[in-house]
C-alpha atoms as a PDB file:
ATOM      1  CA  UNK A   1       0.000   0.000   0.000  1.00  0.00           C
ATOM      2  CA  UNK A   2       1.067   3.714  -0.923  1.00  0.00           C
ATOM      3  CA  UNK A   3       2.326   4.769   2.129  1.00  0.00           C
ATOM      4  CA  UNK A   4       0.836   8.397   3.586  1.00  0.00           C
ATOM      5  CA  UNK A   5       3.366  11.066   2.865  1.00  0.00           C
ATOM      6  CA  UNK A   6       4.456  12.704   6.260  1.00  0.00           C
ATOM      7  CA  UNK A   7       1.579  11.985   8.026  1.00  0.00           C
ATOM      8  CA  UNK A   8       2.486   9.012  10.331  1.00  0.00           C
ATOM      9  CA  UNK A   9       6.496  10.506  10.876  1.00  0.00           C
ATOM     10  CA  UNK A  10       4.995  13.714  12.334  1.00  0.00           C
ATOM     11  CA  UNK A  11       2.740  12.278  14.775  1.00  0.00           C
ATOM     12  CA  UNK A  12       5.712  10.516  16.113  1.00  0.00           C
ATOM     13  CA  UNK A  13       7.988  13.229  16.178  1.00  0.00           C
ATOM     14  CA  UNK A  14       5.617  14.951  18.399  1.00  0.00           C
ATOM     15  CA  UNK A  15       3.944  12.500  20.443  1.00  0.00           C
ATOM     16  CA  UNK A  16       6.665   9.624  21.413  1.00  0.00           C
ATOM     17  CA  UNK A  17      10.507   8.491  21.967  1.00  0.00           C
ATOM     18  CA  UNK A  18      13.069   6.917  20.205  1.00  0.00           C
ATOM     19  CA  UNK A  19      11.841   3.597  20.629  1.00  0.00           C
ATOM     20  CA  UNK A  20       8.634   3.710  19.105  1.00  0.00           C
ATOM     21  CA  UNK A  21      10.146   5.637  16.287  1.00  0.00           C
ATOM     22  CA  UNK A  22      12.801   2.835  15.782  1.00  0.00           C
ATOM     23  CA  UNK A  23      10.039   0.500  15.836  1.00  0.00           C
ATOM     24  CA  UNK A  24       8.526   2.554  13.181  1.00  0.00           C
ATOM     25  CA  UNK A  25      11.501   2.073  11.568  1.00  0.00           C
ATOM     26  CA  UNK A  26      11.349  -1.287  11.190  1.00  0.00           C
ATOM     27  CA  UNK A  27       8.080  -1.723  10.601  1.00  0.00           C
ATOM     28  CA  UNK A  28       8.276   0.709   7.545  1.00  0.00           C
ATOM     29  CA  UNK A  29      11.302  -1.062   6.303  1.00  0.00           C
ATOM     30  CA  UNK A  30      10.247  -4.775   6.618  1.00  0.00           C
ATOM     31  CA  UNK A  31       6.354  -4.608   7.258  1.00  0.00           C
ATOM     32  CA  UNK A  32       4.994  -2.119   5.037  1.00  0.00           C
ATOM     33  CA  UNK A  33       2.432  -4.634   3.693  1.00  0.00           C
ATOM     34  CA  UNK A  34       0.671  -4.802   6.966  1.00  0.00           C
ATOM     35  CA  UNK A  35       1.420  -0.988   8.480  1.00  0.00           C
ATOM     36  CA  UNK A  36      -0.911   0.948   6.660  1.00  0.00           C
ATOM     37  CA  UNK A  37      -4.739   0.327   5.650  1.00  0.00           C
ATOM     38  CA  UNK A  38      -6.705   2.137   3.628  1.00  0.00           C
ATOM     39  CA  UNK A  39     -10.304   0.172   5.217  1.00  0.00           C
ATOM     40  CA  UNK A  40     -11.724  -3.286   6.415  1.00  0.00           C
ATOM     41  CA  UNK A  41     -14.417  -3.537   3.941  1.00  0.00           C
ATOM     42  CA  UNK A  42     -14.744  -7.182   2.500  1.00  0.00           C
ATOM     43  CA  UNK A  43     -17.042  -7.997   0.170  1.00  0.00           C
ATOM     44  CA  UNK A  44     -20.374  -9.820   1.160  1.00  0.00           C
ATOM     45  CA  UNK A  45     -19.102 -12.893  -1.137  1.00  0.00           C
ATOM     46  CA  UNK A  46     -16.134 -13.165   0.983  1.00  0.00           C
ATOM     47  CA  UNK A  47     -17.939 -12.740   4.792  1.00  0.00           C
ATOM     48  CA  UNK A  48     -20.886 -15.790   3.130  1.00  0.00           C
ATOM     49  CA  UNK A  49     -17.818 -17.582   2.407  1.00  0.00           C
ATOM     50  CA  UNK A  50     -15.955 -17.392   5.412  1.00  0.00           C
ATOM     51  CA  UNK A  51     -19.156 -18.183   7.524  1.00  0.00           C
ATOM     52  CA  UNK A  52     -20.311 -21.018   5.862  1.00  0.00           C
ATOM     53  CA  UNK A  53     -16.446 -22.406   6.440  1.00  0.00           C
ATOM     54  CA  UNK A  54     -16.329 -21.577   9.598  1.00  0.00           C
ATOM     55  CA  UNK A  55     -19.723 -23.667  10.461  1.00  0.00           C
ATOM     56  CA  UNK A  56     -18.383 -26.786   8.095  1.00  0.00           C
ATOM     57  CA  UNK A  57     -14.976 -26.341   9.955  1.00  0.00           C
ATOM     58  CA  UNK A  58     -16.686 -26.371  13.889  1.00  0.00           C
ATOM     59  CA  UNK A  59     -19.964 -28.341  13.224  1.00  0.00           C
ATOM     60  CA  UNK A  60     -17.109 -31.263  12.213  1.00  0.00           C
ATOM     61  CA  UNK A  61     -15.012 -30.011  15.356  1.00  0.00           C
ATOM     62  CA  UNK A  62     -18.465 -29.916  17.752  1.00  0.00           C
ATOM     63  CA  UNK A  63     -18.893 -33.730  17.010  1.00  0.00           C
ATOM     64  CA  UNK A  64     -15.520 -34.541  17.635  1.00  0.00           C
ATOM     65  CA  UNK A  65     -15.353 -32.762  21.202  1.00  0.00           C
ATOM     66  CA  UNK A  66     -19.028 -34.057  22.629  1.00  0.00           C
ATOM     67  CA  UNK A  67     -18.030 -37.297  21.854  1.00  0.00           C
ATOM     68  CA  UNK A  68     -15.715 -37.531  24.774  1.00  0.00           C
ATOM     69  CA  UNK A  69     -16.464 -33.550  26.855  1.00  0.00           C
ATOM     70  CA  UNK A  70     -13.729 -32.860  29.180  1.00  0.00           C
ATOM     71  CA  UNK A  71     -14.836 -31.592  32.462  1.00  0.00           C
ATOM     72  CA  UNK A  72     -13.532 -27.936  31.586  1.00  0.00           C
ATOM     73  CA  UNK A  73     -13.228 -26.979  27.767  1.00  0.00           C
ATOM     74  CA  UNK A  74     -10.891 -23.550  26.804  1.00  0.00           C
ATOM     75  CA  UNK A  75     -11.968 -22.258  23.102  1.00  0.00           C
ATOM     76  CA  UNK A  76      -9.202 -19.747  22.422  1.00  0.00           C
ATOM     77  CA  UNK A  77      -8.660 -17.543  19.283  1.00  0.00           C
ATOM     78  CA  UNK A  78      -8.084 -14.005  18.102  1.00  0.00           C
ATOM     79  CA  UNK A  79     -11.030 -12.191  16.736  1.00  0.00           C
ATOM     80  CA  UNK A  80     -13.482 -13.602  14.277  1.00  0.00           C
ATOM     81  CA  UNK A  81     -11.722 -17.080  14.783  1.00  0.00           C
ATOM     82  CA  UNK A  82     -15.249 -18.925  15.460  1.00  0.00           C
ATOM     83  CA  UNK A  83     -15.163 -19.849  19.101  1.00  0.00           C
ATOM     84  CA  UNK A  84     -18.430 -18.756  19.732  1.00  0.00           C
ATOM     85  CA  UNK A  85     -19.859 -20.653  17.252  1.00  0.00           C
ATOM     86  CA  UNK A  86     -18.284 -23.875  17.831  1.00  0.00           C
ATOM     87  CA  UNK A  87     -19.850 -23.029  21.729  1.00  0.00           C
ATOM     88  CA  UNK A  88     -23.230 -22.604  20.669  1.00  0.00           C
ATOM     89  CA  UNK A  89     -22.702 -25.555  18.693  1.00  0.00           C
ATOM     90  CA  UNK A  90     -22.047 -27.778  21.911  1.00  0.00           C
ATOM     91  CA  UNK A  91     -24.552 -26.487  23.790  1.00  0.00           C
ATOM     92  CA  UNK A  92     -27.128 -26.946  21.522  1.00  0.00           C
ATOM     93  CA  UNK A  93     -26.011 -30.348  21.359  1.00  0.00           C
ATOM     94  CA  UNK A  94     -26.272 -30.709  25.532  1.00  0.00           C
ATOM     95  CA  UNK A  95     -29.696 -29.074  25.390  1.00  0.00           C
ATOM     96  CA  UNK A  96     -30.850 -31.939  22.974  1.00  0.00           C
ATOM     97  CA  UNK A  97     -29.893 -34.688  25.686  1.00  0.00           C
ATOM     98  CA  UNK A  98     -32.124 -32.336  28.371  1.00  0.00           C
ATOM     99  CA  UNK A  99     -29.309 -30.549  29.587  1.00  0.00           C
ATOM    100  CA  UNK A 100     -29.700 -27.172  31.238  1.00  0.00           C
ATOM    101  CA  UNK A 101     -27.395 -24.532  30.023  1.00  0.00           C
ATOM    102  CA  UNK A 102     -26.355 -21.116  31.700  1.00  0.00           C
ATOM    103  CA  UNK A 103     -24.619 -18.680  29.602  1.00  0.00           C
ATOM    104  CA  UNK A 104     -22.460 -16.382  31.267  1.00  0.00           C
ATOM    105  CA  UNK A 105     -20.113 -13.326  30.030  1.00  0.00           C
ATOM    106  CA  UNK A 106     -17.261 -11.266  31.530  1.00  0.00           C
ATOM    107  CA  UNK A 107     -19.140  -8.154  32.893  1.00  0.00           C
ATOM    108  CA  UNK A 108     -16.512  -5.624  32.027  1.00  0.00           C
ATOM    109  CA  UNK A 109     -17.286  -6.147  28.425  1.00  0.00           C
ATOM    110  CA  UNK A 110     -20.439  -3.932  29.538  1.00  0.00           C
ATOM    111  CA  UNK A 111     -22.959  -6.265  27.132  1.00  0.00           C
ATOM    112  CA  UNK A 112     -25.305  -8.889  27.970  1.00  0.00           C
ATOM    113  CA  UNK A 113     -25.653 -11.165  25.531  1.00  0.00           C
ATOM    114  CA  UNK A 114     -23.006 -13.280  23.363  1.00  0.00           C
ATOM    115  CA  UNK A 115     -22.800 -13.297  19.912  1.00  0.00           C
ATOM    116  CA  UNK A 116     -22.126 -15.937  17.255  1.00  0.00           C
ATOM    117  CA  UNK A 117     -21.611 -14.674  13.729  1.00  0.00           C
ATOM    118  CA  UNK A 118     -21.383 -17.624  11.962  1.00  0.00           C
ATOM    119  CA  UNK A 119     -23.723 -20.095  13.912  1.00  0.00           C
ATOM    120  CA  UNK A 120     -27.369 -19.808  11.986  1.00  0.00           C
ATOM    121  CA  UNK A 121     -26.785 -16.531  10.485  1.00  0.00           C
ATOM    122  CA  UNK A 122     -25.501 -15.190  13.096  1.00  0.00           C
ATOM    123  CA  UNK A 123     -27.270 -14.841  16.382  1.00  0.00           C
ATOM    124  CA  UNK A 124     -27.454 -13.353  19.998  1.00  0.00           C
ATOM    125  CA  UNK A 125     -28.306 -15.174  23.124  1.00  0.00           C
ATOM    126  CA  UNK A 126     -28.760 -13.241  26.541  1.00  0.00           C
ATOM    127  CA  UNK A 127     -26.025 -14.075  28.969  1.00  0.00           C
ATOM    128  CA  UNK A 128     -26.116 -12.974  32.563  1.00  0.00           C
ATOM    129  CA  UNK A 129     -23.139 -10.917  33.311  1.00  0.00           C
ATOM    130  CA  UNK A 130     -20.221 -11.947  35.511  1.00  0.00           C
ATOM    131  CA  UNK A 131     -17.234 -10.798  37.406  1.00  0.00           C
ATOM    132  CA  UNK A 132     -16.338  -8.333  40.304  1.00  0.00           C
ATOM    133  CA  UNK A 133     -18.407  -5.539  38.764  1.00  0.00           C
ATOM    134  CA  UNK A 134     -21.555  -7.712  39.514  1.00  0.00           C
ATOM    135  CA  UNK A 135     -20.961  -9.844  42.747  1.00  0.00           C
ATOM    136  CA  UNK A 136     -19.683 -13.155  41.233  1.00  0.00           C
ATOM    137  CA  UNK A 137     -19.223 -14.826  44.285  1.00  0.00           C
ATOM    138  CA  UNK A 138     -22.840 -15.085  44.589  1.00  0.00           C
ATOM    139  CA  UNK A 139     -23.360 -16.116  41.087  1.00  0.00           C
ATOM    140  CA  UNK A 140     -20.955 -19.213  41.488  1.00  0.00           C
ATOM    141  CA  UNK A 141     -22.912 -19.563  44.978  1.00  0.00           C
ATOM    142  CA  UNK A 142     -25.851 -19.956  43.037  1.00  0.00           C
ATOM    143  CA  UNK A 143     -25.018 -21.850  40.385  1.00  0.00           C
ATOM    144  CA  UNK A 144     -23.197 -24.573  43.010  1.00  0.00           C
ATOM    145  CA  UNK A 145     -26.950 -24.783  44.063  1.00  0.00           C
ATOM    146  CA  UNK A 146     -28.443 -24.730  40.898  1.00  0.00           C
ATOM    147  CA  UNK A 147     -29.749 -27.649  38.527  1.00  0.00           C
ATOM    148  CA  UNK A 148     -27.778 -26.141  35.581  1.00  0.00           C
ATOM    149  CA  UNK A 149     -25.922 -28.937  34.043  1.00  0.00           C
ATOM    150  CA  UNK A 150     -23.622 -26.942  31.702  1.00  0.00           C
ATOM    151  CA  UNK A 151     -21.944 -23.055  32.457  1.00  0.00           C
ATOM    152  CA  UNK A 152     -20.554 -21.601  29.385  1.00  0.00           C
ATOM    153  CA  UNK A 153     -18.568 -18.391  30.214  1.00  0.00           C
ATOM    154  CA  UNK A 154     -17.527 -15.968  27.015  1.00  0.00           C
ATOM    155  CA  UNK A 155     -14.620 -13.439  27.062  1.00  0.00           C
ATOM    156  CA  UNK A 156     -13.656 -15.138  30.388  1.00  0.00           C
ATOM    157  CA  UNK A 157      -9.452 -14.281  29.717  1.00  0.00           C
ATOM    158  CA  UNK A 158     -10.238 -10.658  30.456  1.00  0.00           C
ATOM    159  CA  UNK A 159     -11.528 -11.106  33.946  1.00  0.00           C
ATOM    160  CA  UNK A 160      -8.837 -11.973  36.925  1.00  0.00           C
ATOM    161  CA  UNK A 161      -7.824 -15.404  37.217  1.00  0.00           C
ATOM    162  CA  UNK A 162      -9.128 -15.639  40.599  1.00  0.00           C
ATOM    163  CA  UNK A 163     -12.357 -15.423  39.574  1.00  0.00           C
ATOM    164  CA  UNK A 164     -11.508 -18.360  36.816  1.00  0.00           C
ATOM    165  CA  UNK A 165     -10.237 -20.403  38.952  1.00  0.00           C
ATOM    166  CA  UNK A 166     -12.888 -19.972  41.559  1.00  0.00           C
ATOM    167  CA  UNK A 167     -15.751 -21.258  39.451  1.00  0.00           C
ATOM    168  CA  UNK A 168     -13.930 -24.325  37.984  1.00  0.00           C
ATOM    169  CA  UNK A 169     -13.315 -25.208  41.160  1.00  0.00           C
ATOM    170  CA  UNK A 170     -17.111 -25.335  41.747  1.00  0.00           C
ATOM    171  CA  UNK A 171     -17.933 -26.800  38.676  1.00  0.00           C
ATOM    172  CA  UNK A 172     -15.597 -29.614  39.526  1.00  0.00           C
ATOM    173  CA  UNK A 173     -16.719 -29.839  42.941  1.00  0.00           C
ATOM    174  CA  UNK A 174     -20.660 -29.999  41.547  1.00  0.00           C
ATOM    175  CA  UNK A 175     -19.737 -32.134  38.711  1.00  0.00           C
ATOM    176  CA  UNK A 176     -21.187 -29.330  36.055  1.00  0.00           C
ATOM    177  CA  UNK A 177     -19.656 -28.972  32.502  1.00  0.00           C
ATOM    178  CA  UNK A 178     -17.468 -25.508  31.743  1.00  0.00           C
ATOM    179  CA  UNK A 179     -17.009 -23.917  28.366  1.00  0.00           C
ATOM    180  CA  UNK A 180     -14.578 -20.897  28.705  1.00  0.00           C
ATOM    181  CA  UNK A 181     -14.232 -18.895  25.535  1.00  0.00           C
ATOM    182  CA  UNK A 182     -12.503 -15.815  24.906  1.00  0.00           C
ATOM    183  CA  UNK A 183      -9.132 -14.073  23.262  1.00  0.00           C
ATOM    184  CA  UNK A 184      -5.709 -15.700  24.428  1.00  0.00           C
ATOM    185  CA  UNK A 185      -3.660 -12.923  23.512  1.00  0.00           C
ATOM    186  CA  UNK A 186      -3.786  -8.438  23.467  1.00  0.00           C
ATOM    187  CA  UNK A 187      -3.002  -6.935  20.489  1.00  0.00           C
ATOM    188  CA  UNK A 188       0.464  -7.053  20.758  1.00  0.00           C
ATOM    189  CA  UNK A 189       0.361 -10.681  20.768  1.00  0.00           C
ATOM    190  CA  UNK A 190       1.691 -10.892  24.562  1.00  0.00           C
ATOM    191  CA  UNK A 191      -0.329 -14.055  26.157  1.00  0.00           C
ATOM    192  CA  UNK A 192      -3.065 -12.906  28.615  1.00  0.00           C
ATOM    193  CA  UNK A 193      -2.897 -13.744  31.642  1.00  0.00           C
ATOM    194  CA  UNK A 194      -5.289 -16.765  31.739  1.00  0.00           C
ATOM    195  CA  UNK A 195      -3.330 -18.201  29.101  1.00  0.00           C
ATOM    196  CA  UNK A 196       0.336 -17.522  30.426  1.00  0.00           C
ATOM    197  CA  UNK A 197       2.474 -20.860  31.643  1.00  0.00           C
ATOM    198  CA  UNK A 198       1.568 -22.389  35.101  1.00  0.00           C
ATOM    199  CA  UNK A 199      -2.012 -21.172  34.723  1.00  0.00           C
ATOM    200  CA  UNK A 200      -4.342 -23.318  36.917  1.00  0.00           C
ATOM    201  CA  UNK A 201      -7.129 -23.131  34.624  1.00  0.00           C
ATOM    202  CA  UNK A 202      -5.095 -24.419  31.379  1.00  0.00           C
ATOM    203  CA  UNK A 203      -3.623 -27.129  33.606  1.00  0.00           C
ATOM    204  CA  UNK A 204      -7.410 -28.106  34.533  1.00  0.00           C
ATOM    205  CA  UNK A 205      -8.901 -28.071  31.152  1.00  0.00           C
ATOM    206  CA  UNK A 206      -8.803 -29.467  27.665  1.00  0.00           C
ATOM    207  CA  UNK A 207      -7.792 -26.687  24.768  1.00  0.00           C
ATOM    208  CA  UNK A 208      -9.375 -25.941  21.478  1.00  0.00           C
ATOM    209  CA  UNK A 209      -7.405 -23.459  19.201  1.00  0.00           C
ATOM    210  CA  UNK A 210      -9.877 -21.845  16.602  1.00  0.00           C
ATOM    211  CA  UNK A 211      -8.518 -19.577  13.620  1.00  0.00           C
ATOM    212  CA  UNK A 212      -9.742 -16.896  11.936  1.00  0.00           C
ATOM    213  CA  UNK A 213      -9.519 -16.047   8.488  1.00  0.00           C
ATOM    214  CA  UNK A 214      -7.078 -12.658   7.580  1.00  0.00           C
ATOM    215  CA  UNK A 215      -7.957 -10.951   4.180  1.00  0.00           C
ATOM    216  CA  UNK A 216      -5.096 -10.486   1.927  1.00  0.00           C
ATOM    217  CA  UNK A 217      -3.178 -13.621   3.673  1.00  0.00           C
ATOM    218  CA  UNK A 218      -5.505 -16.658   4.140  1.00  0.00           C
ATOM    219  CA  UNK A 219      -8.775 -16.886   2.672  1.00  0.00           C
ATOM    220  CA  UNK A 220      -9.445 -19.935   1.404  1.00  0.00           C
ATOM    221  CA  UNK A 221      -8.448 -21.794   4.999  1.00  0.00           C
ATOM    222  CA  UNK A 222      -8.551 -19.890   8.337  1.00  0.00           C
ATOM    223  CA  UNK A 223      -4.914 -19.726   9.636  1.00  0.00           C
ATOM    224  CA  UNK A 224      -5.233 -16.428  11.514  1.00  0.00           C
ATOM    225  CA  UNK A 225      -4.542 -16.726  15.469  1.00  0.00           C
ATOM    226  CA  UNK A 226      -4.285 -13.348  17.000  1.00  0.00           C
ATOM    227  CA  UNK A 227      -5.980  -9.501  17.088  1.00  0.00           C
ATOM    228  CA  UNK A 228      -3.999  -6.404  15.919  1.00  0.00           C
ATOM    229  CA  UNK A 229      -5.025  -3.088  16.290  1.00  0.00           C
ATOM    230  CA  UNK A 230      -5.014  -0.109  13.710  1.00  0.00           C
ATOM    231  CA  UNK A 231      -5.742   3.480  14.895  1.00  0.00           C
ATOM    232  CA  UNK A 232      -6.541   6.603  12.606  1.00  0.00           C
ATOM    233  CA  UNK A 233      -3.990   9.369  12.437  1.00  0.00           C
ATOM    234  CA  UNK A 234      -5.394  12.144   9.677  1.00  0.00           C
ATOM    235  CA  UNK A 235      -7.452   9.501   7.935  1.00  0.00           C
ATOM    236  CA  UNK A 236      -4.878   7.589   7.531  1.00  0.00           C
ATOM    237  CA  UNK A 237      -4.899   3.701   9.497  1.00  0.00           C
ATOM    238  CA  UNK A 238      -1.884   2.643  10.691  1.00  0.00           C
ATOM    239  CA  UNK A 239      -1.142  -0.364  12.758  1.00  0.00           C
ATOM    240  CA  UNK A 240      -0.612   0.547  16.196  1.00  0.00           C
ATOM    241  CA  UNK A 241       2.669  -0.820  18.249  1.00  0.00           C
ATOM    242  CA  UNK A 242       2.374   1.442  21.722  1.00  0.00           C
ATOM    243  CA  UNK A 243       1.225   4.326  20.218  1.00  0.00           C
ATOM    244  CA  UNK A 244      -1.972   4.231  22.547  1.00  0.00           C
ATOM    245  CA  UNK A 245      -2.912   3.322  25.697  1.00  0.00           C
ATOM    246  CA  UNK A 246      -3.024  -0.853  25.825  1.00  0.00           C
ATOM    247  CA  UNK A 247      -6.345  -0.738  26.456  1.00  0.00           C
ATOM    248  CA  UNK A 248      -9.093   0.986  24.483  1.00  0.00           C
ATOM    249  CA  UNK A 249     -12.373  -0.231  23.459  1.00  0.00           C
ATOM    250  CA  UNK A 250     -13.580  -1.211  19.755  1.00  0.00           C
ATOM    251  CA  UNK A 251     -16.044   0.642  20.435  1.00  0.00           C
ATOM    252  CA  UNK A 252     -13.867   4.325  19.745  1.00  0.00           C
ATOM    253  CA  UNK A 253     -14.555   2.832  16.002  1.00  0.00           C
ATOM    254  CA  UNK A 254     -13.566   6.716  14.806  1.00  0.00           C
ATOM    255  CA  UNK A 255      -9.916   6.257  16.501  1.00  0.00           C
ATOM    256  CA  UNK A 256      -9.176   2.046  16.435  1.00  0.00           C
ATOM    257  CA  UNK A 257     -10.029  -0.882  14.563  1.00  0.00           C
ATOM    258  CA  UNK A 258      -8.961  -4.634  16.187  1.00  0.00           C
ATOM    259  CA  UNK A 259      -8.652  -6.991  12.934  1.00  0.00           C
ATOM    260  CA  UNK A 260      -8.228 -10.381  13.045  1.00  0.00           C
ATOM    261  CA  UNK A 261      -4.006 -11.303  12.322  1.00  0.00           C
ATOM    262  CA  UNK A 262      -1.560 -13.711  11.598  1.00  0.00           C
ATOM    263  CA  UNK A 263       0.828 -14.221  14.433  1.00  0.00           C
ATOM    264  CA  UNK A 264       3.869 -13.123  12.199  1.00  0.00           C
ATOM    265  CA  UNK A 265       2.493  -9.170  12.049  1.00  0.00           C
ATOM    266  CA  UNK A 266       1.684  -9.148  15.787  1.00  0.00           C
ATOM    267  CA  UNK A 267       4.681  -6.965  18.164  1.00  0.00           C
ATOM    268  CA  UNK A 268       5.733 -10.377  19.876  1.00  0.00           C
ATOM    269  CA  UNK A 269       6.743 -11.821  16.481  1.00  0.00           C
ATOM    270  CA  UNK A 270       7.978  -8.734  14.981  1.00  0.00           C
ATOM    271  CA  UNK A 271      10.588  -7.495  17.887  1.00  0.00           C
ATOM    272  CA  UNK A 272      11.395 -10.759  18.819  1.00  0.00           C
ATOM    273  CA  UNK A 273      14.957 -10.449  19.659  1.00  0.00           C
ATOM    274  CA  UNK A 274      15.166  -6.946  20.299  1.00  0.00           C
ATOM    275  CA  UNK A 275      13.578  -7.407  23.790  1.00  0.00           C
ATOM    276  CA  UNK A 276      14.003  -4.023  24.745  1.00  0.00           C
ATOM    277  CA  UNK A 277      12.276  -2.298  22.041  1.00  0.00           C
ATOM    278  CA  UNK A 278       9.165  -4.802  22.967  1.00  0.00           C
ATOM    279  CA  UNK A 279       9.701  -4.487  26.237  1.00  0.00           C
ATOM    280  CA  UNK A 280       8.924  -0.979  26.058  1.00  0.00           C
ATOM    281  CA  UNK A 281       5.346  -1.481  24.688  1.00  0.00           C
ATOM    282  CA  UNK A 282       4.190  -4.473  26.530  1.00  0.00           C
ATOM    283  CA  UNK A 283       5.038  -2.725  29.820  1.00  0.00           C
ATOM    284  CA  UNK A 284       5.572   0.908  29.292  1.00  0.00           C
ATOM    285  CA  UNK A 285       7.031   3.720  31.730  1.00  0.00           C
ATOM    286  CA  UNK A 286       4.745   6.444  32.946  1.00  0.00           C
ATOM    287  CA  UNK A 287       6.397   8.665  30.829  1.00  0.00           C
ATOM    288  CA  UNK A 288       5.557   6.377  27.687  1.00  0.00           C
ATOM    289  CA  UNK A 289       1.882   6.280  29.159  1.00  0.00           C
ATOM    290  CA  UNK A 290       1.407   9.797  29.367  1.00  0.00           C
ATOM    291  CA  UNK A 291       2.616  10.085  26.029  1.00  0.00           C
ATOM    292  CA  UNK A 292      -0.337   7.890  24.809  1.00  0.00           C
ATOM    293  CA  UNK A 293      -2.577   8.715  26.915  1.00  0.00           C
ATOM    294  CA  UNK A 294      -1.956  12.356  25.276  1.00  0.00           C
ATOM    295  CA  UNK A 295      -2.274  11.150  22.071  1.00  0.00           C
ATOM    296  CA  UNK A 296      -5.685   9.171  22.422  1.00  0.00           C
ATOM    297  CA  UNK A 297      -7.346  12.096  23.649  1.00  0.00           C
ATOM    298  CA  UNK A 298      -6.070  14.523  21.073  1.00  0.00           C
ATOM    299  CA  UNK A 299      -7.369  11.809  18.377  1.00  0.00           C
ATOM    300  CA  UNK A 300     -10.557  11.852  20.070  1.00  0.00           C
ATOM    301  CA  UNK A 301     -10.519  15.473  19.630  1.00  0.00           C
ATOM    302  CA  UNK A 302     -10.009  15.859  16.641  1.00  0.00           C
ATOM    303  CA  UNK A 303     -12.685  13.142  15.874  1.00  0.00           C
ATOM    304  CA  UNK A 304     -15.115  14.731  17.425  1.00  0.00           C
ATOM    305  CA  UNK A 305     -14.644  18.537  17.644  1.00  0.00           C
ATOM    306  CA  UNK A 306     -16.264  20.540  20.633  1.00  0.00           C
ATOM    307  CA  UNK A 307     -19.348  22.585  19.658  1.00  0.00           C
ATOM    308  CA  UNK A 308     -16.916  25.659  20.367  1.00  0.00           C
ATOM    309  CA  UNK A 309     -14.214  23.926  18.136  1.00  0.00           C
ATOM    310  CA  UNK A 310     -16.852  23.968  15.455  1.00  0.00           C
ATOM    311  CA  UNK A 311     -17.745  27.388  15.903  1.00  0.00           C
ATOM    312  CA  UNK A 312     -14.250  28.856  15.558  1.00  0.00           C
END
């Protein structure tokens, strides 16, 4: 892709350090296919396509698993990778036997319900929400007491592991079926902390990888295994490697856009072996945070101009 003229080298001069513009640096030299985009439209032919490969792919997969259900079952991926899916999948096949479901989802993704974009054309099911913001103590209390046969828990790597840990433990103890699905990595491709070696919860459960497919680099097979993140600087997208804050939600849609990746273009692969310059964007000094910090809110600004703004 053409890349912008000036744009994305003045930002940096002005709003970061050395690092980041070394990283820049490298990125521009050996990753220019993947540093700029220009949108994330794809065409209605290719979104039927993947869908109806991603429900031959995990209706296949869903038989496999029920066959012989572990206690505890992880579905990891990056975005679009068809976890969901392949969950709805198996419980629809335990509420065929009589099996009571409960659908659960991390409460600081603020929603509740889950969705599944390929499963039947894509559909929503109400989940109740769960985690510290909405006493989950009590919820595993009453679930332990409960004649739900099956707890399936979405987006469950972005609550503390405590809280993981805490309701396998009563699902084992009640002998009760657990489906945790939910992103195994951030953007930058560092493992979250569910996920990380020595976790209790992998140790305790049976794993199923899903993929997504990435435009441009796998379409005919999903291959795809993590999220990157672009961000808008003067119209312009441009993959983001610690320019922002780590955590901002897809909902800012006017400022970032999380894309499903292939491992190779996330920050872990790219920098691996220059451990400081990664190091400096997966755990970034204050300094580095007020920097982005900075930034974000002078992209929001810009986004969306003040009524006064607009009037000058």
């Amino acid at each position: 892709m053409k890349k912008p003229k000036g744009s994305l080298r003045d930002v940096l001069l002005e709003n970061t350090d050395e690092k980041i513009l070394e990283i820049y640096s490298i990125l521009e030299k050996d990753y220019s296919e993947v540093l700029y985009r220009e949108n994330f439209d794809v065409s209605k032919e290719k979104l039927d396509y993947y869908t109806q490969r991603h429900c031959e792919i995990y209706s296949k997969k869903s038989e496999e698993i029920f066959e012989n259900f572990p206690q505890c079952l992880i579905l990891s991926s990056g975005m679009f990778g068809g976890k969901t899916t392949l969950s709805f999948l198996l419980c629809e096949k335990f509420e065929r036997e009589g099996k009571r479901v409960e659908m659960l989802i991390a409460d600081v993704v603020g929603e509740d319900y889950i969705t599944a974009r390929s499963y039947r054309g894509s559909q929503k099911k109400s989940a109740k929400r769960f985690g510290h913001l909405t006493e989950y103590k009590k919820t595993i209390e009453n679930l332990s007491e409960s004649e739900v046969d099956v707890i399936l828990l979405d987006e469950f790597s972005f609550l503390d592991v405590k809280i993981i840990e805490d309701l396998q433990e009563m699902c084992f103890a009640n002998d009760k079926k657990l489906i945790l699905t939910g992103l195994s990595s951030s953007y930058l491709g560092k493992l979250l902390p569910a996920f990380e070696e020595g976790s209790k919860i992998l140790k305790n459960a049976q794993i199923e990888e899903c993929f997504s497919f990435v435009p441009g680099f796998c379409e005919q097979e999903p291959l795809g295994r993590n999220t990157v993140r672009y961000l808008r600087i003067n119209n312009n997208w441009v993959l983001d490697f610690g320019l922002l804050p780590l955590v901002v939600s897809k909902e800012k849609t006017h400022i970032v856009h999380y894309t499903p990746a292939m491992y190779e273009h996330t920050a872990v692969s790219i920098l691996k072996g220059n451990e400081e310059l990664l190091d400096s964007i997966l755990c970034p000094s204050k300094k580095m945070v007020l920097k982005q910090n900075l930034l974000f809110g002078k992209l929001e600004r810009q986004s969306f101009p003040s009524s006064r703004e607009r009037n000058v």
